[in-house]
PDB file of N, CA and C in Angstrom:
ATOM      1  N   UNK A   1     -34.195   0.337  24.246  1.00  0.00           N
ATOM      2  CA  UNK A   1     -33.322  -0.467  23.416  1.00  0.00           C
ATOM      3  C   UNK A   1     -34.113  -0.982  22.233  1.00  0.00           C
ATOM      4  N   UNK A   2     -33.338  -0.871  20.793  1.00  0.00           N
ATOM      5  CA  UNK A   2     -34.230  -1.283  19.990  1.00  0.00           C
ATOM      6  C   UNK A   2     -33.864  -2.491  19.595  1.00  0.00           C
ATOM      7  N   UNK A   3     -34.645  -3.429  19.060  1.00  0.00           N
ATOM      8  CA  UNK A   3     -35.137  -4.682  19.683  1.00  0.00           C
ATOM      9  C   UNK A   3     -35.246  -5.199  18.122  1.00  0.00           C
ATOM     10  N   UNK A   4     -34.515  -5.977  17.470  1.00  0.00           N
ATOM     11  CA  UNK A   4     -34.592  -6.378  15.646  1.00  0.00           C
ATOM     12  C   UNK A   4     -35.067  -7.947  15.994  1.00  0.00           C
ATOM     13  N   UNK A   5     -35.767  -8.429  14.758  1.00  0.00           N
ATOM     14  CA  UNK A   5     -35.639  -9.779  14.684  1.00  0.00           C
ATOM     15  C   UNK A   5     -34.457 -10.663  14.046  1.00  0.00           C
ATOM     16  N   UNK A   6     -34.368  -9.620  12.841  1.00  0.00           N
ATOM     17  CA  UNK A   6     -32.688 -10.062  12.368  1.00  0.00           C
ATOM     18  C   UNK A   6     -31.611  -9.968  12.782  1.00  0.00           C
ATOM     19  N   UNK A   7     -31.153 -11.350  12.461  1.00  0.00           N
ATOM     20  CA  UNK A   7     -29.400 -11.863  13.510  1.00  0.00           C
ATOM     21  C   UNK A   7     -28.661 -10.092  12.959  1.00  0.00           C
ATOM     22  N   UNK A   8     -27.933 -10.084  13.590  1.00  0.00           N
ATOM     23  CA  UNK A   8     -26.464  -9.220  13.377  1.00  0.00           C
ATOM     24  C   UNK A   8     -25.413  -9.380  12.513  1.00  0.00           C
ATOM     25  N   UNK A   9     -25.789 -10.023  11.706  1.00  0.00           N
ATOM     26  CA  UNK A   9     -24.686 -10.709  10.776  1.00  0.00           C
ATOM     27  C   UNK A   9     -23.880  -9.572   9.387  1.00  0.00           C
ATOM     28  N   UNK A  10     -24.204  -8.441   9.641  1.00  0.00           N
ATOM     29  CA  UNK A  10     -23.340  -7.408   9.460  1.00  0.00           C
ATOM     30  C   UNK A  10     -22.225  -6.909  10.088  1.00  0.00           C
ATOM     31  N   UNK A  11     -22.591  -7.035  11.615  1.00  0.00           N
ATOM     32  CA  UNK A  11     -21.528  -6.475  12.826  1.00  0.00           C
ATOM     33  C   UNK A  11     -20.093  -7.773  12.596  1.00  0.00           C
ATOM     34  N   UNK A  12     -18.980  -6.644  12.538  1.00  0.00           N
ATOM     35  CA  UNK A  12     -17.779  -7.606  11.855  1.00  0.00           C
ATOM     36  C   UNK A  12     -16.951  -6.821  13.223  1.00  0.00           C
ATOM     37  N   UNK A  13     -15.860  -7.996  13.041  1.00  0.00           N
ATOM     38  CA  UNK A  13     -14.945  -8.163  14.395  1.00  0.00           C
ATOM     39  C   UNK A  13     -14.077  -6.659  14.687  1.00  0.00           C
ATOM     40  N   UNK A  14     -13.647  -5.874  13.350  1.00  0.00           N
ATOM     41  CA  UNK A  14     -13.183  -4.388  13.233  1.00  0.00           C
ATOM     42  C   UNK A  14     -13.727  -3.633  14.131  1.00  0.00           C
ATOM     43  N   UNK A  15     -15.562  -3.912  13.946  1.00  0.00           N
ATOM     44  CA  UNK A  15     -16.354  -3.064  14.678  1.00  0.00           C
ATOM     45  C   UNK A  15     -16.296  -3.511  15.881  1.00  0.00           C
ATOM     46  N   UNK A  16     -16.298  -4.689  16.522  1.00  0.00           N
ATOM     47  CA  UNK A  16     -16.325  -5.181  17.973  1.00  0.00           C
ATOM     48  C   UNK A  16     -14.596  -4.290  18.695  1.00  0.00           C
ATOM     49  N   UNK A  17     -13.798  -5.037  17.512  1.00  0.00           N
ATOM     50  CA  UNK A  17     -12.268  -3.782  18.401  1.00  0.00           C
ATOM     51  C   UNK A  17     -12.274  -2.857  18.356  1.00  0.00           C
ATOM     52  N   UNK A  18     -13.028  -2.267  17.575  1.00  0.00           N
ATOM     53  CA  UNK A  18     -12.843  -0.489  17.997  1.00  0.00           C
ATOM     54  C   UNK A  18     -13.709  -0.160  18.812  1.00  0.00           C
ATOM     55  N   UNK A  19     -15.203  -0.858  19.796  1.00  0.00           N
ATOM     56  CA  UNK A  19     -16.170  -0.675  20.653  1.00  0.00           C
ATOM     57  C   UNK A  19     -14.423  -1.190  21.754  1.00  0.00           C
ATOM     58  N   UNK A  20     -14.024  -1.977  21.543  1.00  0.00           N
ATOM     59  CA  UNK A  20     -13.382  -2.364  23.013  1.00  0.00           C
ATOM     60  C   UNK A  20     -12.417  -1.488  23.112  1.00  0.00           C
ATOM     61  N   UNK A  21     -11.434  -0.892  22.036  1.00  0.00           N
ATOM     62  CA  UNK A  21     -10.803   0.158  21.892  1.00  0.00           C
ATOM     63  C   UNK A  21     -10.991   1.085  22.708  1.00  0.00           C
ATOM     64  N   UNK A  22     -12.403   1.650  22.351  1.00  0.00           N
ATOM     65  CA  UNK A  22     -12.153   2.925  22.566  1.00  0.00           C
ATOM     66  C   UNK A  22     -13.087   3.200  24.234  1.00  0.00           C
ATOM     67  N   UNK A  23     -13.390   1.446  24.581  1.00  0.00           N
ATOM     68  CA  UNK A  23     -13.587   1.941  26.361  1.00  0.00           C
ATOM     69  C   UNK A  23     -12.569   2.006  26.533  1.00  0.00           C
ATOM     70  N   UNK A  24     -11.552   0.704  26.399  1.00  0.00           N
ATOM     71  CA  UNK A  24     -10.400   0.751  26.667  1.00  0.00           C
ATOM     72  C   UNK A  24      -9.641   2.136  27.193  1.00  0.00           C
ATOM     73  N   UNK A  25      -9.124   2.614  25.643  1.00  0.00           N
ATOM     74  CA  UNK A  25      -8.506   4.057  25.801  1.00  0.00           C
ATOM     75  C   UNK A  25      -9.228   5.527  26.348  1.00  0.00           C
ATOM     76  N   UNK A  26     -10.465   5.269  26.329  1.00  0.00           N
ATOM     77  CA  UNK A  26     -11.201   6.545  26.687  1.00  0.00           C
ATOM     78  C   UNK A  26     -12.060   7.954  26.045  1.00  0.00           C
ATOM     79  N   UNK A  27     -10.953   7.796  24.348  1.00  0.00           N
ATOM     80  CA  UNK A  27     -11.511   8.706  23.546  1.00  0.00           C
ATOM     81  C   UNK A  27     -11.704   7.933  22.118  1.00  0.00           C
ATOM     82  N   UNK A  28     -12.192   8.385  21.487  1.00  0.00           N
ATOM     83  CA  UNK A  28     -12.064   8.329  20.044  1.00  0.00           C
ATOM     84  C   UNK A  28     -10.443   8.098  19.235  1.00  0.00           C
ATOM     85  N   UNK A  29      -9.745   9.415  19.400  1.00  0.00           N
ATOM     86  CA  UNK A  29      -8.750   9.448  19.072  1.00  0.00           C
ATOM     87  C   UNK A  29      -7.713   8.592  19.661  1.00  0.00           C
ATOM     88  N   UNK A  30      -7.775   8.478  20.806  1.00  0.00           N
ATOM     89  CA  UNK A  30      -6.608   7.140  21.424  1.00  0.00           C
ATOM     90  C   UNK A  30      -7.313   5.731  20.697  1.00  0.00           C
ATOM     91  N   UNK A  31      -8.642   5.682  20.809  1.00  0.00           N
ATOM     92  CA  UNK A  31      -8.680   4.401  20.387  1.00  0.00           C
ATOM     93  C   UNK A  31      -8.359   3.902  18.477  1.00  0.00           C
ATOM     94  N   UNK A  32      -8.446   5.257  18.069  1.00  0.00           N
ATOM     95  CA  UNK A  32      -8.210   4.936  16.590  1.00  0.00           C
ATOM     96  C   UNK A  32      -6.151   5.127  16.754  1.00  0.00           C
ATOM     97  N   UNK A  33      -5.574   5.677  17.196  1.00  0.00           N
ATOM     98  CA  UNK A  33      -4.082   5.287  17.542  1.00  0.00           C
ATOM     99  C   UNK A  33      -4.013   3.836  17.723  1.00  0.00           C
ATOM    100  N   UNK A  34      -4.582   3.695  18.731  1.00  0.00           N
ATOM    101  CA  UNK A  34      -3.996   2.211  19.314  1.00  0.00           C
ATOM    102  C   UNK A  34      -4.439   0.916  17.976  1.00  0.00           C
ATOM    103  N   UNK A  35      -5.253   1.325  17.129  1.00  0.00           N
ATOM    104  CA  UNK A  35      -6.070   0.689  16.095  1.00  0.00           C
ATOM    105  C   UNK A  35      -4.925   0.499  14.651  1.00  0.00           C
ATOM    106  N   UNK A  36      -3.885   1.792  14.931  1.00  0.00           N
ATOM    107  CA  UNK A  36      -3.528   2.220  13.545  1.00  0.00           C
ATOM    108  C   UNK A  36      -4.078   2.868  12.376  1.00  0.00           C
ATOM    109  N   UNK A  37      -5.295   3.431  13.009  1.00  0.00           N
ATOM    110  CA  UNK A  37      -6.525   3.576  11.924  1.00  0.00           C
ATOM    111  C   UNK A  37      -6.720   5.297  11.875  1.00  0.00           C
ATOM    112  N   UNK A  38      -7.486   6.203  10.958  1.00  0.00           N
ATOM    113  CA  UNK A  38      -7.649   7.467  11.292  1.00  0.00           C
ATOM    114  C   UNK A  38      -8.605   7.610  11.534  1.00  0.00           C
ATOM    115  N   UNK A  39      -8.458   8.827  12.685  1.00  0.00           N
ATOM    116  CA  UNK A  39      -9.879   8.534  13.423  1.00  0.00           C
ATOM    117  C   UNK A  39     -11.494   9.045  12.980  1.00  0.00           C
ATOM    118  N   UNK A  40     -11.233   9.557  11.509  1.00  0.00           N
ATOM    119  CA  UNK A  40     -12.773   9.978  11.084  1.00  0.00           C
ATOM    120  C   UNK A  40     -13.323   8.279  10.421  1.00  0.00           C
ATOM    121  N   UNK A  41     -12.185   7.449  10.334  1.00  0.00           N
ATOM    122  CA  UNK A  41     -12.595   5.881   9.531  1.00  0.00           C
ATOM    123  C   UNK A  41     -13.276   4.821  11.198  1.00  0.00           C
ATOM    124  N   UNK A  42     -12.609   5.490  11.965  1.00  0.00           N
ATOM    125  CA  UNK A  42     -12.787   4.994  13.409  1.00  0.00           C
ATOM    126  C   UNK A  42     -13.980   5.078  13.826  1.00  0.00           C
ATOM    127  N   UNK A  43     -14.405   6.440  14.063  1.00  0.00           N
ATOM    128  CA  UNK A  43     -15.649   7.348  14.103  1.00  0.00           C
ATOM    129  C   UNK A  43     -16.647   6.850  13.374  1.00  0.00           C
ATOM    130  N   UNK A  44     -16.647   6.390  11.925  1.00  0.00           N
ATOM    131  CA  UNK A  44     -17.080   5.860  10.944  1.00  0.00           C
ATOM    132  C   UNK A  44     -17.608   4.240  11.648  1.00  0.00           C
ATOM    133  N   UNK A  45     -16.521   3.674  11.769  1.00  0.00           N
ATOM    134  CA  UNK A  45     -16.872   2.324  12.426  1.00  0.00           C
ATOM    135  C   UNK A  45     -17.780   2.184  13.544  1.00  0.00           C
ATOM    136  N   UNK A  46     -17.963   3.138  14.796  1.00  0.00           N
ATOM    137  CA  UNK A  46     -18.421   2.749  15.658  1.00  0.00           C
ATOM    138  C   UNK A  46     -19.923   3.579  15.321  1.00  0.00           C
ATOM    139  N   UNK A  47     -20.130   4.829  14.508  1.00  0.00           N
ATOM    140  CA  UNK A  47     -21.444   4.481  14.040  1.00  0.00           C
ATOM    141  C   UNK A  47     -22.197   3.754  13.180  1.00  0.00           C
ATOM    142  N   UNK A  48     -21.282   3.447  12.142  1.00  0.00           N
ATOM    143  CA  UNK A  48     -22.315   2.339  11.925  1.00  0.00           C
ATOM    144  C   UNK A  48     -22.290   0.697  12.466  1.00  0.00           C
ATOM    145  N   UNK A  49     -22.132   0.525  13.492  1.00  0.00           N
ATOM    146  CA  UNK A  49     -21.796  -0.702  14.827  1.00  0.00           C
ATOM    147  C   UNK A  49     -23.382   0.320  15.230  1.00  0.00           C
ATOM    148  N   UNK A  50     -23.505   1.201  15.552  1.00  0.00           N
ATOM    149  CA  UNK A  50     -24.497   1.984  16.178  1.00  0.00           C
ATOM    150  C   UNK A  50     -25.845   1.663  15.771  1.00  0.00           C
ATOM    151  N   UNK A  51     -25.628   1.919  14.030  1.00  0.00           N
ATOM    152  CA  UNK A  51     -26.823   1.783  13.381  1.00  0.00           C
ATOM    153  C   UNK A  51     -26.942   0.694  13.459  1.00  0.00           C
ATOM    154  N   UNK A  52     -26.248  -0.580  13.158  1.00  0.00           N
ATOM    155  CA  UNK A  52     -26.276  -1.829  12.754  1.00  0.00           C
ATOM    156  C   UNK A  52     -27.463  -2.854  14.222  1.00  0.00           C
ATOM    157  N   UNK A  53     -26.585  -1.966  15.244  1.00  0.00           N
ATOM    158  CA  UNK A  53     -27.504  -2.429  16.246  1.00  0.00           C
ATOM    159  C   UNK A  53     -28.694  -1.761  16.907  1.00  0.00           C
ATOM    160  N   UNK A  54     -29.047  -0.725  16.171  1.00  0.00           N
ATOM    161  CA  UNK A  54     -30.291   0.142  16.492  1.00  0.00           C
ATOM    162  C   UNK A  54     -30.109   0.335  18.332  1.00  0.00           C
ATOM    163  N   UNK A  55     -29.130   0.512  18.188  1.00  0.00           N
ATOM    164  CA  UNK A  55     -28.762   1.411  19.771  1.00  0.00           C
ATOM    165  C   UNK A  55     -27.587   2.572  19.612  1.00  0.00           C
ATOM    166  N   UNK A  56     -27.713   3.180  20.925  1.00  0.00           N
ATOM    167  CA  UNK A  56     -26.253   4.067  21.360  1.00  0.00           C
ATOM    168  C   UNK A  56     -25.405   3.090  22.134  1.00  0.00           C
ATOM    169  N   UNK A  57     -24.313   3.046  21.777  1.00  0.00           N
ATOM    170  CA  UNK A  57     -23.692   2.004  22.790  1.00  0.00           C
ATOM    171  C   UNK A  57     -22.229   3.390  23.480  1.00  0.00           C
ATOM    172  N   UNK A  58     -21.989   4.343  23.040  1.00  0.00           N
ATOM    173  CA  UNK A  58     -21.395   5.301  23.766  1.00  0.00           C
ATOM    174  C   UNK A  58     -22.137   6.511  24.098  1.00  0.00           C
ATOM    175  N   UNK A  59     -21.737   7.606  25.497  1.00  0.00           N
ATOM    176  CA  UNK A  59     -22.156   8.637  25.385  1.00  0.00           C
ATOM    177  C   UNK A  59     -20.266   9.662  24.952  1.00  0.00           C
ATOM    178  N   UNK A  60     -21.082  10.555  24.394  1.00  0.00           N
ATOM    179  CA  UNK A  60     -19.518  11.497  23.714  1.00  0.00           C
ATOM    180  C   UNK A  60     -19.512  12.589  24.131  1.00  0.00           C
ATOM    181  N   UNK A  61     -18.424  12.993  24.737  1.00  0.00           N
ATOM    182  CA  UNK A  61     -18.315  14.336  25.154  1.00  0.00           C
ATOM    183  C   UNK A  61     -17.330  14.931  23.913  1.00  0.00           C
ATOM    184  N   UNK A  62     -16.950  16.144  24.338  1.00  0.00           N
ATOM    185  CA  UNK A  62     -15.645  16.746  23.456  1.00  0.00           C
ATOM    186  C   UNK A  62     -14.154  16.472  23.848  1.00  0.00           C
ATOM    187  N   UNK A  63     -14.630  15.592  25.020  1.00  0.00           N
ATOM    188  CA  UNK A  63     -13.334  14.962  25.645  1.00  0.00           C
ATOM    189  C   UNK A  63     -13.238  12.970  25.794  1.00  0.00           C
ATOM    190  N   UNK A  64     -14.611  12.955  26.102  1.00  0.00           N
ATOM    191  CA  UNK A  64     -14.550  10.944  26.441  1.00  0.00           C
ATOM    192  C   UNK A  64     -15.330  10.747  26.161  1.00  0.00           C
ATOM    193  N   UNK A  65     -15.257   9.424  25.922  1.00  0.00           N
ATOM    194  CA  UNK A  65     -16.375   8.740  25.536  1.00  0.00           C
ATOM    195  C   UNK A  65     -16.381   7.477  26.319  1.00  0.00           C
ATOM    196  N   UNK A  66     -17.905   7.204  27.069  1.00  0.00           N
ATOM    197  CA  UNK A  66     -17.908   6.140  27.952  1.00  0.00           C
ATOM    198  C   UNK A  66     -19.359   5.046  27.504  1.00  0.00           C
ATOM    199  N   UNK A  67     -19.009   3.976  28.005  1.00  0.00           N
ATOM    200  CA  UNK A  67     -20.428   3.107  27.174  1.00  0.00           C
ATOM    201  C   UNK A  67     -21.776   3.398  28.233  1.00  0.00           C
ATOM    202  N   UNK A  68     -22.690   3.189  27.640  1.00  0.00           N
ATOM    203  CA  UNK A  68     -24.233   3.342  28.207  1.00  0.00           C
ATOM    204  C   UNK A  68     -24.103   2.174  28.535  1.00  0.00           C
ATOM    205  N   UNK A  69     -25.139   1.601  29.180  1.00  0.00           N
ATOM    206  CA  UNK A  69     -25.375   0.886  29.655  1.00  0.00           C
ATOM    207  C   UNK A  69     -25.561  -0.552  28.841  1.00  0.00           C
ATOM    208  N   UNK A  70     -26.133  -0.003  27.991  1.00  0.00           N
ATOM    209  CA  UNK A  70     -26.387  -0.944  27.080  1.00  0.00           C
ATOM    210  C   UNK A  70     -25.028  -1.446  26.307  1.00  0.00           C
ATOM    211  N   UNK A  71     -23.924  -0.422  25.953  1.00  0.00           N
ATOM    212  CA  UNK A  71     -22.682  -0.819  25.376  1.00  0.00           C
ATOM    213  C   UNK A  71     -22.037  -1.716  26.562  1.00  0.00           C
ATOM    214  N   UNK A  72     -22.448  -1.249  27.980  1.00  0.00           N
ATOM    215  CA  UNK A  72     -21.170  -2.324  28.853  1.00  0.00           C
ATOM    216  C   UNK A  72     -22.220  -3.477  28.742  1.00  0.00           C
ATOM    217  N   UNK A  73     -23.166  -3.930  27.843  1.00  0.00           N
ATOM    218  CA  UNK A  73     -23.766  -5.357  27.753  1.00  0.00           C
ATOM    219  C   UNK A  73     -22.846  -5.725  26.521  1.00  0.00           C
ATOM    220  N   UNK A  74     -23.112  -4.927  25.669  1.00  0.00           N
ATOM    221  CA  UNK A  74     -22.698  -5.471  24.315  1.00  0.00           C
ATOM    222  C   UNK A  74     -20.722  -5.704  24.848  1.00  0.00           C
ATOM    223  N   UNK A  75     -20.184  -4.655  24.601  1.00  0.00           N
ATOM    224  CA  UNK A  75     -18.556  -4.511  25.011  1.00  0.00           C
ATOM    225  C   UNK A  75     -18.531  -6.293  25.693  1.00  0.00           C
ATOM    226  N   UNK A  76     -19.482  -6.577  26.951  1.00  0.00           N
ATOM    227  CA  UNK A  76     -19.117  -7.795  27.997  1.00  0.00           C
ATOM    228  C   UNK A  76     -18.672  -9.200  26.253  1.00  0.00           C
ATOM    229  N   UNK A  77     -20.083  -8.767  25.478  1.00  0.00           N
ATOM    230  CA  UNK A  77     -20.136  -9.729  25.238  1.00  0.00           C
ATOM    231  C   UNK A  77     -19.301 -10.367  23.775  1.00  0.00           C
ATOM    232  N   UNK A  78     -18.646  -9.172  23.206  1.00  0.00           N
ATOM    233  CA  UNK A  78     -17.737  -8.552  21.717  1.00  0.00           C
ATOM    234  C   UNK A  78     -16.364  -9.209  23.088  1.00  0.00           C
ATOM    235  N   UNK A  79     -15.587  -9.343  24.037  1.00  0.00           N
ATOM    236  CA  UNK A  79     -14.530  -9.415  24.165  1.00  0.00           C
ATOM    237  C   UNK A  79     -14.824 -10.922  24.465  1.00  0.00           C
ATOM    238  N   UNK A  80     -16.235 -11.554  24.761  1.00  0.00           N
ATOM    239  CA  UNK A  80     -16.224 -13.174  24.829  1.00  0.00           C
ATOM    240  C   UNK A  80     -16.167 -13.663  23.011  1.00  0.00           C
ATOM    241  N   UNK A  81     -16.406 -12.856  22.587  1.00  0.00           N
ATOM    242  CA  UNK A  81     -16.631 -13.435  20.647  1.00  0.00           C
ATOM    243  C   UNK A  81     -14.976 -13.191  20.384  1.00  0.00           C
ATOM    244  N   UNK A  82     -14.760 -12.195  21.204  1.00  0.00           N
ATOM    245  CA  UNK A  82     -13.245 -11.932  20.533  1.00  0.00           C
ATOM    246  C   UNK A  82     -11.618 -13.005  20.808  1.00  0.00           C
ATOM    247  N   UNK A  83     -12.278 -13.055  22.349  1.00  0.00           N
ATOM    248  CA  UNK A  83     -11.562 -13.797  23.153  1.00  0.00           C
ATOM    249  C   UNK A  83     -10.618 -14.743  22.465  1.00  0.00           C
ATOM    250  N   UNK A  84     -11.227 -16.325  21.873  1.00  0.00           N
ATOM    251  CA  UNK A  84     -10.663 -16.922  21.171  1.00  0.00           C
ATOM    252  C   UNK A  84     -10.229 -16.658  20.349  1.00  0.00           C
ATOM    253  N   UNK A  85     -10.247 -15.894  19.569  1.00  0.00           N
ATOM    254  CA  UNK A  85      -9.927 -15.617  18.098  1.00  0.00           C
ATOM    255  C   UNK A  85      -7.795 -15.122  18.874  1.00  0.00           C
ATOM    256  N   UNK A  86      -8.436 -14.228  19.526  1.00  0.00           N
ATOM    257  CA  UNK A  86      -7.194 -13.678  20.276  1.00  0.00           C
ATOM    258  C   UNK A  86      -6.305 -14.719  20.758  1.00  0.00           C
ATOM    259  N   UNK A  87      -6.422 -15.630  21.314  1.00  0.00           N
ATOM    260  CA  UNK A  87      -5.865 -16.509  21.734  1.00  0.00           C
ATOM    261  C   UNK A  87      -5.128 -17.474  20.607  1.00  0.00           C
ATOM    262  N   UNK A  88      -6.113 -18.175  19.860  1.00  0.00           N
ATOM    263  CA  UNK A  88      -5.507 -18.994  18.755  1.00  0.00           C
ATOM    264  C   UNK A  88      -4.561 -17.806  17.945  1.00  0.00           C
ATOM    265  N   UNK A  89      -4.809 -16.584  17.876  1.00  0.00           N
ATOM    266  CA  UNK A  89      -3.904 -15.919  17.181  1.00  0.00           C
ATOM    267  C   UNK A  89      -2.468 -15.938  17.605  1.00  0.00           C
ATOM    268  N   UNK A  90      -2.459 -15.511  18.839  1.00  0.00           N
ATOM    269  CA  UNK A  90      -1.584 -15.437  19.905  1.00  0.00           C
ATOM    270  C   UNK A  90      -0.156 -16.613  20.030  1.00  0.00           C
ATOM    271  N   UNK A  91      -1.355 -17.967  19.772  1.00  0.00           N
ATOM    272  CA  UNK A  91      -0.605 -19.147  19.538  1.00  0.00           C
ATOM    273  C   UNK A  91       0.082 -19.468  18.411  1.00  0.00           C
ATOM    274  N   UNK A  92      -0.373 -19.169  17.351  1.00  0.00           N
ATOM    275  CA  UNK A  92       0.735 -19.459  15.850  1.00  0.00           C
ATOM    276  C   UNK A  92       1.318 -17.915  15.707  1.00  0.00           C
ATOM    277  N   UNK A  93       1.026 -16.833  16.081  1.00  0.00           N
ATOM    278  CA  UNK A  93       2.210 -15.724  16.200  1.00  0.00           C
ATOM    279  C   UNK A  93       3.639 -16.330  16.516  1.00  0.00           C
ATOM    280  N   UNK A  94       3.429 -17.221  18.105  1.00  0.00           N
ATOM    281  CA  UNK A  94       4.665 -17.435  18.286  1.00  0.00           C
ATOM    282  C   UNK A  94       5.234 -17.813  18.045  1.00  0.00           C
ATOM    283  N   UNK A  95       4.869 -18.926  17.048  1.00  0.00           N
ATOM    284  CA  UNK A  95       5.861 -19.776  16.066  1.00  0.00           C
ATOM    285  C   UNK A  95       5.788 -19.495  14.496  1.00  0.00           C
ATOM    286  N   UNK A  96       5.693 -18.398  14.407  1.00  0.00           N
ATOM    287  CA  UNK A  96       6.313 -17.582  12.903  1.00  0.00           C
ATOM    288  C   UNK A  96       7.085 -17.001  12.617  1.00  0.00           C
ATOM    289  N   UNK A  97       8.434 -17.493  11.718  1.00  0.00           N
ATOM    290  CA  UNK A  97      10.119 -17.314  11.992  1.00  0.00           C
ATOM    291  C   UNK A  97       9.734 -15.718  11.460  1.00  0.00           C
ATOM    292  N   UNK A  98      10.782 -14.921  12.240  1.00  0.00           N
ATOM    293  CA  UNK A  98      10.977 -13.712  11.921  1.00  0.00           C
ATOM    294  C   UNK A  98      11.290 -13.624  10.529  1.00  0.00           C
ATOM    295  N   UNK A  99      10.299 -12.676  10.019  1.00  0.00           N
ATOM    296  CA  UNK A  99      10.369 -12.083   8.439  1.00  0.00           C
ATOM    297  C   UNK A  99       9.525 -13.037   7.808  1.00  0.00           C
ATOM    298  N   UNK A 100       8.761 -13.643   8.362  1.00  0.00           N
ATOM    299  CA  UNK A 100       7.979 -14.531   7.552  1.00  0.00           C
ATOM    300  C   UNK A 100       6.914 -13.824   7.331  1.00  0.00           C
ATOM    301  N   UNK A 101       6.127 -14.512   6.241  1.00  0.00           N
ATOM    302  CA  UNK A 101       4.744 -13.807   5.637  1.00  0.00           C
ATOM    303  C   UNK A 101       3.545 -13.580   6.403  1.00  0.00           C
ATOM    304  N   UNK A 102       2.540 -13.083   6.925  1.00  0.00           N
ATOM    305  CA  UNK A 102       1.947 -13.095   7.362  1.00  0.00           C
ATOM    306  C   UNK A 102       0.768 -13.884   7.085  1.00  0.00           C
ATOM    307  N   UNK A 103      -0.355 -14.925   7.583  1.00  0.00           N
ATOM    308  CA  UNK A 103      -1.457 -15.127   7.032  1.00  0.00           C
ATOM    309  C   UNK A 103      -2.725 -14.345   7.127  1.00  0.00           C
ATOM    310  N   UNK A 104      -3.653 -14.070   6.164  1.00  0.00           N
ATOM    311  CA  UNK A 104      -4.467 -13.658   6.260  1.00  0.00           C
ATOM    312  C   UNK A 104      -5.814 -14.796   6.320  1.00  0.00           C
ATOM    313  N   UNK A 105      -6.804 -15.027   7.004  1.00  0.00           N
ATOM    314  CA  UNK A 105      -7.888 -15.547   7.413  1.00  0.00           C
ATOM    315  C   UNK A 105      -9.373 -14.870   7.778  1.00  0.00           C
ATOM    316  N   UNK A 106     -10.240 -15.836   7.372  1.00  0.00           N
ATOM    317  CA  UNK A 106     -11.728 -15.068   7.331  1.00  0.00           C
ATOM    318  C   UNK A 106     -12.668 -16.617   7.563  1.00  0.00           C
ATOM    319  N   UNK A 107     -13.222 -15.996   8.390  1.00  0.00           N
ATOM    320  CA  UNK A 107     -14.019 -17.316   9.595  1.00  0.00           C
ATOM    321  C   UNK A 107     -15.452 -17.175   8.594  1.00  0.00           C
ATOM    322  N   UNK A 108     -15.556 -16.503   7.441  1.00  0.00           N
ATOM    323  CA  UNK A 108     -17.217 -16.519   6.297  1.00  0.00           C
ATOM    324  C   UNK A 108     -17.650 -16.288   6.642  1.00  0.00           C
ATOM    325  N   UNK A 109     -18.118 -15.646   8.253  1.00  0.00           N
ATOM    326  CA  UNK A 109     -18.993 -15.413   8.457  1.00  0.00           C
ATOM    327  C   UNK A 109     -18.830 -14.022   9.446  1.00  0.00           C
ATOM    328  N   UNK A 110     -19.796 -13.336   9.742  1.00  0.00           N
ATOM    329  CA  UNK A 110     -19.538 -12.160  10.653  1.00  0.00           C
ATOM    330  C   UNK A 110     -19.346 -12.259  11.989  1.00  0.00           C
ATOM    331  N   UNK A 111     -18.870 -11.732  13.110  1.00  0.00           N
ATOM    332  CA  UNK A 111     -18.539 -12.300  14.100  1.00  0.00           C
ATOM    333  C   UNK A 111     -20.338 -12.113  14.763  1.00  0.00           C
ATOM    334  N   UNK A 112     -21.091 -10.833  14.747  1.00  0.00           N
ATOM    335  CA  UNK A 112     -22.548 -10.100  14.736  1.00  0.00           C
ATOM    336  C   UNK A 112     -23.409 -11.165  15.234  1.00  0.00           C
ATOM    337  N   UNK A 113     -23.157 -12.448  14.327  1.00  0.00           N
ATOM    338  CA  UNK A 113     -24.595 -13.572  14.558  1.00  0.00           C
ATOM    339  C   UNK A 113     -24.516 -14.423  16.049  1.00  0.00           C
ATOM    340  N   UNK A 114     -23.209 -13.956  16.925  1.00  0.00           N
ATOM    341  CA  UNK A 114     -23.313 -14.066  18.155  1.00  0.00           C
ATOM    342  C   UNK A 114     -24.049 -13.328  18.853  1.00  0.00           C
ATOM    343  N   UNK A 115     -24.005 -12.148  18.727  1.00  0.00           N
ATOM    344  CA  UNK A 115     -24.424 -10.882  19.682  1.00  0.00           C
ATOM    345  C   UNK A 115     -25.988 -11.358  20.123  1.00  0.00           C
ATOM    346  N   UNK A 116     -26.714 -12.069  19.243  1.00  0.00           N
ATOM    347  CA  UNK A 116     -27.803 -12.212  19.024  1.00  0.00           C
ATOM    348  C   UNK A 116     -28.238 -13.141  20.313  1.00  0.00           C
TER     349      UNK A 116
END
């Protein structure tokens, strides 16, 4: 495992859902479906999540893709960073009158400087 002194503060929350994605779903391609996303931008995301953390966090076949060992550390710890975010989302979803605008929000900072 390679081992940085610098925080993670590149690794952004996109990249944490498409690592949970695509244990989740199993492949690449289901997990960029379930994302809405195409899957060479998908593919795109979870290597550089790869580089960013100077590890492999999947192994890839031509069929699945499953996390190393090291990804079911990281994955444990991307759905505790994610967790809340999910939740408070969850909570003002439900009270936004149909056809209303959506908000957009950004926490300034990367979700990454947890991982650390």
């Amino acid at each position: 495992m390679h081992c940085s002194s610098k925080p993670y503060n590149s690794v952004t929350d996109v990249q944490l859902r498409a690592l949970i994605a695509v244990a989740d779903e199993g492949t690449f391609t289901d997990a960029a479906v379930a994302l809405g996303i195409a899957q060479a931008a998908f593919s795109w995301t979870i290597t550089a999540l790869e580089a960013e953390l100077g590890v492999r966090l999947l192994r890839r076949t031509t069929r699945l893709a499953t996390l190393t060992s090291v990804g079911a550390r990281v994955i444990d710890r991307a759905r505790q960073i994610l967790r809340p975010v999910a939740e408070w989302h969850g909570s003002w979803t439900t009270h936004r009158p149909s056809g209303g605008r959506r908000s957009r929000w950004s926490a300034g900072r990367a979700p990454g400087h947890a991982l650390g």
